[in-house]
Each structure stands twice: as C-alpha cells, then as structure tokens.
Protein backbone atom coordinates (compact mmCIF):
# COMPACT_ATOMS: atom_id res chain seq x y z
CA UNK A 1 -11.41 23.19 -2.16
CA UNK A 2 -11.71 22.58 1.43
CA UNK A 3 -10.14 19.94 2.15
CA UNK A 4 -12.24 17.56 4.13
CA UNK A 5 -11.19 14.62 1.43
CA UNK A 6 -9.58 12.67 4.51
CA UNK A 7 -11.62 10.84 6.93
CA UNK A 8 -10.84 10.24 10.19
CA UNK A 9 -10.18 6.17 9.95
CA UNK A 10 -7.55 7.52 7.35
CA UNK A 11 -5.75 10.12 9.49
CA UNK A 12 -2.57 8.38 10.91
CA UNK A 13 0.10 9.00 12.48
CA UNK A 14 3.12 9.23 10.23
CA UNK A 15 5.93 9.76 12.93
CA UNK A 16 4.74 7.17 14.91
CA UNK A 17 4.07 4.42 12.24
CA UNK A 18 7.23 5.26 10.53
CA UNK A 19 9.45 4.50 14.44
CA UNK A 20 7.58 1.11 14.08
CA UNK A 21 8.92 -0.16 10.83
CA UNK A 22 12.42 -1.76 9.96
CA UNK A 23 14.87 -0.32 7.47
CA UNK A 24 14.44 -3.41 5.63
CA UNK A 25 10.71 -3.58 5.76
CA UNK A 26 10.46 -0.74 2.82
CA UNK A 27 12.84 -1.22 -0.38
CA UNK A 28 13.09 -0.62 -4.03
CA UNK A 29 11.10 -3.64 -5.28
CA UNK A 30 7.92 -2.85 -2.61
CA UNK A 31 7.79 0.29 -3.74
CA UNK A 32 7.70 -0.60 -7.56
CA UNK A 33 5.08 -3.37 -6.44
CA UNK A 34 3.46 -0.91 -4.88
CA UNK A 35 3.67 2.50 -7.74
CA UNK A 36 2.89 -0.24 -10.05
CA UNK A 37 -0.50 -1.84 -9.02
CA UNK A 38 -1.91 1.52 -7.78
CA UNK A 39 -1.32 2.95 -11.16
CA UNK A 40 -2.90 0.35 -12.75
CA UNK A 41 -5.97 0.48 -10.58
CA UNK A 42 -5.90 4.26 -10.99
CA UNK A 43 -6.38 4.15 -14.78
CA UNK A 44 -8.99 1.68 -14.79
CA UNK A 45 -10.69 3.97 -12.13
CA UNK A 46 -13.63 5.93 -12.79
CA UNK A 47 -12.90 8.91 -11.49
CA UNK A 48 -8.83 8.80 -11.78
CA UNK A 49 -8.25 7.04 -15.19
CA UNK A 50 -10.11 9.88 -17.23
CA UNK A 51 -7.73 12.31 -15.11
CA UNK A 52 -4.75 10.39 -16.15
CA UNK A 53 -5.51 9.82 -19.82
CA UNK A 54 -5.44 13.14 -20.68
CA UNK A 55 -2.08 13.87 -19.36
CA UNK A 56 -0.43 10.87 -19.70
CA UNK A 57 0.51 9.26 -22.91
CA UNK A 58 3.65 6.62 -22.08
CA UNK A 59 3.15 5.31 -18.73
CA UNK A 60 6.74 3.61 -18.09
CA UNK A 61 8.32 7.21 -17.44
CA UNK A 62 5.77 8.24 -15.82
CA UNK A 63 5.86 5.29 -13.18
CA UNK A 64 9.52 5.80 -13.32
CA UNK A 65 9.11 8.96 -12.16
CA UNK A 66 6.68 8.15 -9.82
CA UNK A 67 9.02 5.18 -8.12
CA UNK A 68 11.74 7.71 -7.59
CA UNK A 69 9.45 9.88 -6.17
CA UNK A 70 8.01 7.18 -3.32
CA UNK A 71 11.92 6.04 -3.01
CA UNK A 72 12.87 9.49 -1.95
CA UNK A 73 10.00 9.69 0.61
CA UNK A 74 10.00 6.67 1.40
CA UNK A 75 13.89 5.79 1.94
CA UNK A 76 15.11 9.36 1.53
CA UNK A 77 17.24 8.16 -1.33
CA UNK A 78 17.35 11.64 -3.69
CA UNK A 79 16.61 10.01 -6.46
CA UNK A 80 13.39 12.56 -7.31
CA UNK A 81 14.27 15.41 -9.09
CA UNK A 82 10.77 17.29 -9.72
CA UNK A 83 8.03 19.66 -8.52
CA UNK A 84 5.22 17.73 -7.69
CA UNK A 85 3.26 20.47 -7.26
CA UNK A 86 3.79 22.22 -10.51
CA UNK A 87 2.66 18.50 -12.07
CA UNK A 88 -0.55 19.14 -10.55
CA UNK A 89 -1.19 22.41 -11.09
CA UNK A 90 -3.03 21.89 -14.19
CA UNK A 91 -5.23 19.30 -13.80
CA UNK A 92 -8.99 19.45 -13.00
CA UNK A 93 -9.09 18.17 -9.69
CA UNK A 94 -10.73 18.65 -6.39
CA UNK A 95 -11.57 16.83 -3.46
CA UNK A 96 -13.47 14.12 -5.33
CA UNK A 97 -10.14 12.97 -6.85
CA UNK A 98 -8.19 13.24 -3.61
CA UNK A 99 -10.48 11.23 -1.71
CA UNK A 100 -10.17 8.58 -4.29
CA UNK A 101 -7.03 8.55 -4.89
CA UNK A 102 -5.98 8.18 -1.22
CA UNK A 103 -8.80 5.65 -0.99
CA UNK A 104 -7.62 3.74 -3.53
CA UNK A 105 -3.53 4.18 -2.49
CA UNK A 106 -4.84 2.66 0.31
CA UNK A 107 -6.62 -0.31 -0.17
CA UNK A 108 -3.49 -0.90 -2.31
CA UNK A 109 -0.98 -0.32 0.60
CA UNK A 110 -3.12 -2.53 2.92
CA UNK A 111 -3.02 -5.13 -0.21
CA UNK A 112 0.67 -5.86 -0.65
CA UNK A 113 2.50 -3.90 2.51
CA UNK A 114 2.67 -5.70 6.19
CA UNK A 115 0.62 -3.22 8.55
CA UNK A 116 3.25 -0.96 9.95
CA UNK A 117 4.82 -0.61 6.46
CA UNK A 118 1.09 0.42 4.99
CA UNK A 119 0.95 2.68 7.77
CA UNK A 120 3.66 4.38 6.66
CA UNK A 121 3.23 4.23 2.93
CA UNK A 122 -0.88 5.88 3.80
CA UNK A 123 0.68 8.18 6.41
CA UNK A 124 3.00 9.77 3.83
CA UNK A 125 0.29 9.80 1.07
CA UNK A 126 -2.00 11.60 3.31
CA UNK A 127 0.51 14.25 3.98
CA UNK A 128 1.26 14.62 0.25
CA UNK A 129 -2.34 14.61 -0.95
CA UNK A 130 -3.13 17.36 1.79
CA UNK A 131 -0.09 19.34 0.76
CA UNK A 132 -1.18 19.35 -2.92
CA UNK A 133 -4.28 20.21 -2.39
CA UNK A 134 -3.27 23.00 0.13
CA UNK A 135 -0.77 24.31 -2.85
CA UNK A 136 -3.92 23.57 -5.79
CA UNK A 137 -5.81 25.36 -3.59
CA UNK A 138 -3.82 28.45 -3.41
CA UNK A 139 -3.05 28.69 -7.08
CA UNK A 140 -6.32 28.46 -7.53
CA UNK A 141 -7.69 31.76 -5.53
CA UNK A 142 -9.76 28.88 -3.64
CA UNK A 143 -9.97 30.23 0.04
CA UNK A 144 -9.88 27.06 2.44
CA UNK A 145 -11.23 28.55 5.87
CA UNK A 146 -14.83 28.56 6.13
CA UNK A 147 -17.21 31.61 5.30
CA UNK A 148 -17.47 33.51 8.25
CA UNK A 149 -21.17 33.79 9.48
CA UNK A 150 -22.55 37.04 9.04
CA UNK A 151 -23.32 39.56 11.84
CA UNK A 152 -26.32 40.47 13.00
CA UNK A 153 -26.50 44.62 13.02
C-alpha cells in the first residue's frame, strides 16, 4: 500500500478550513445527514458495497456508530468509544477502496455541507483515511517508502 490514493485537488488544509467555519455551522443533524447519505451511496457502490456486505449485517448500529464517531471529530463531543483501526484491520482493502471512498465522502460533503463546512468534513476524512491506511499498512508487513534503486557496482 503506498498511499498515493489522495490527489492533489483533494489535499486540504484541515487547520485552516476548520478556523473558517462557525460552531454552529457543524451539528448533530448535518452530521447524521451527512453519515447517512454517504452510507447509502457506499453500499450501492461498486467497489465499497461488496466491502461492506460482508461485514455488515444491521446497518442502524453501524451508522450509529459511525455518527458518534464524525460527532467526536467533528465537534469533539466524546461520544465515540472504539478503535477504528482495529475495525479495519480485517478487511480486504487497499488504495482502490480509499480513493473511492474519499471520492465518494466527498462528492457527498460538497452535496449537502456549505463550502467551508465540506472543507472541513473532507479535510478530516483525508486525515483519517491516510491514518488507516498508514496503520493497515503496517499490520500488514506492507513497506510504504519506495524501493530503493539499486547500485551500480
């Protein structure tokens, strides 16, 4: 896994998207809007849905989960209690699946969020998906640096 699933248009700025928003601009309801109409596109998707269908057999705790998860990023409300990367651990993914699923997080973002607040929402996803697949990665034996070239004697 090396980790190139994030193309430049996509690489924000967190910090500096996240000074531009309001505290009101992200709450509960946005975020459910927003966990729920990503999840739904994910398991219709191609790529994702298969991914999903395997694991998941009752969605509604799931996307609890999930919402609790995005409210703790999101409005640093400790209402996650989990390992995200322990979820993931198991799951036959690679960069394929990241790419899509941030591609897909943000079209939805874009969708229903004013700019600055799908700024934030992609920043943060971004972050996350990088982190997982850092930690994947590394459970994995995967090495992420690039082969060094070889020497000539």
């Amino acid at each position: 896994m090396s980790i190139p699933f994030m193309a430049p248009s996509m690489q924000h700025s967190a910090s500096a998207t996240s000074r531009s928003i309001g505290f009101n601009d992200i709450d509960e309801p946005l975020i459910e809007r927003l966990v729920r109409t990503f999840y739904a596109r994910a398991r219709d998707d191609a790529l994702l849905g298969p991914v999903f269908a395997a694991r998941i057999r009752d969605w509604e705790p799931h996307l609890q989960q999930i919402m609790a998860f995005w409210s703790n990023v999101m409005l640093k409300s400790g209402r996650y209690r989990g390992t995200p990367l322990q979820a993931h651990l198991g799951l036959a993914i690679d960069d394929a699946h990241f790419a899509r699923w941030l591609t897909l997080f943000e079209q939805t973002a874009r969708e229903l969020c004013a700019p600055p607040v799908a700024d934030a929402f992609v920043g943060k996803a971004q972050m996350i998906a990088k982190s997982l697949a850092f930690g994947i990665a590394g459970a994995r034996g995967d090495s992420l640096l690039p082969a060094a070239a070889p020497r000539d004697s």
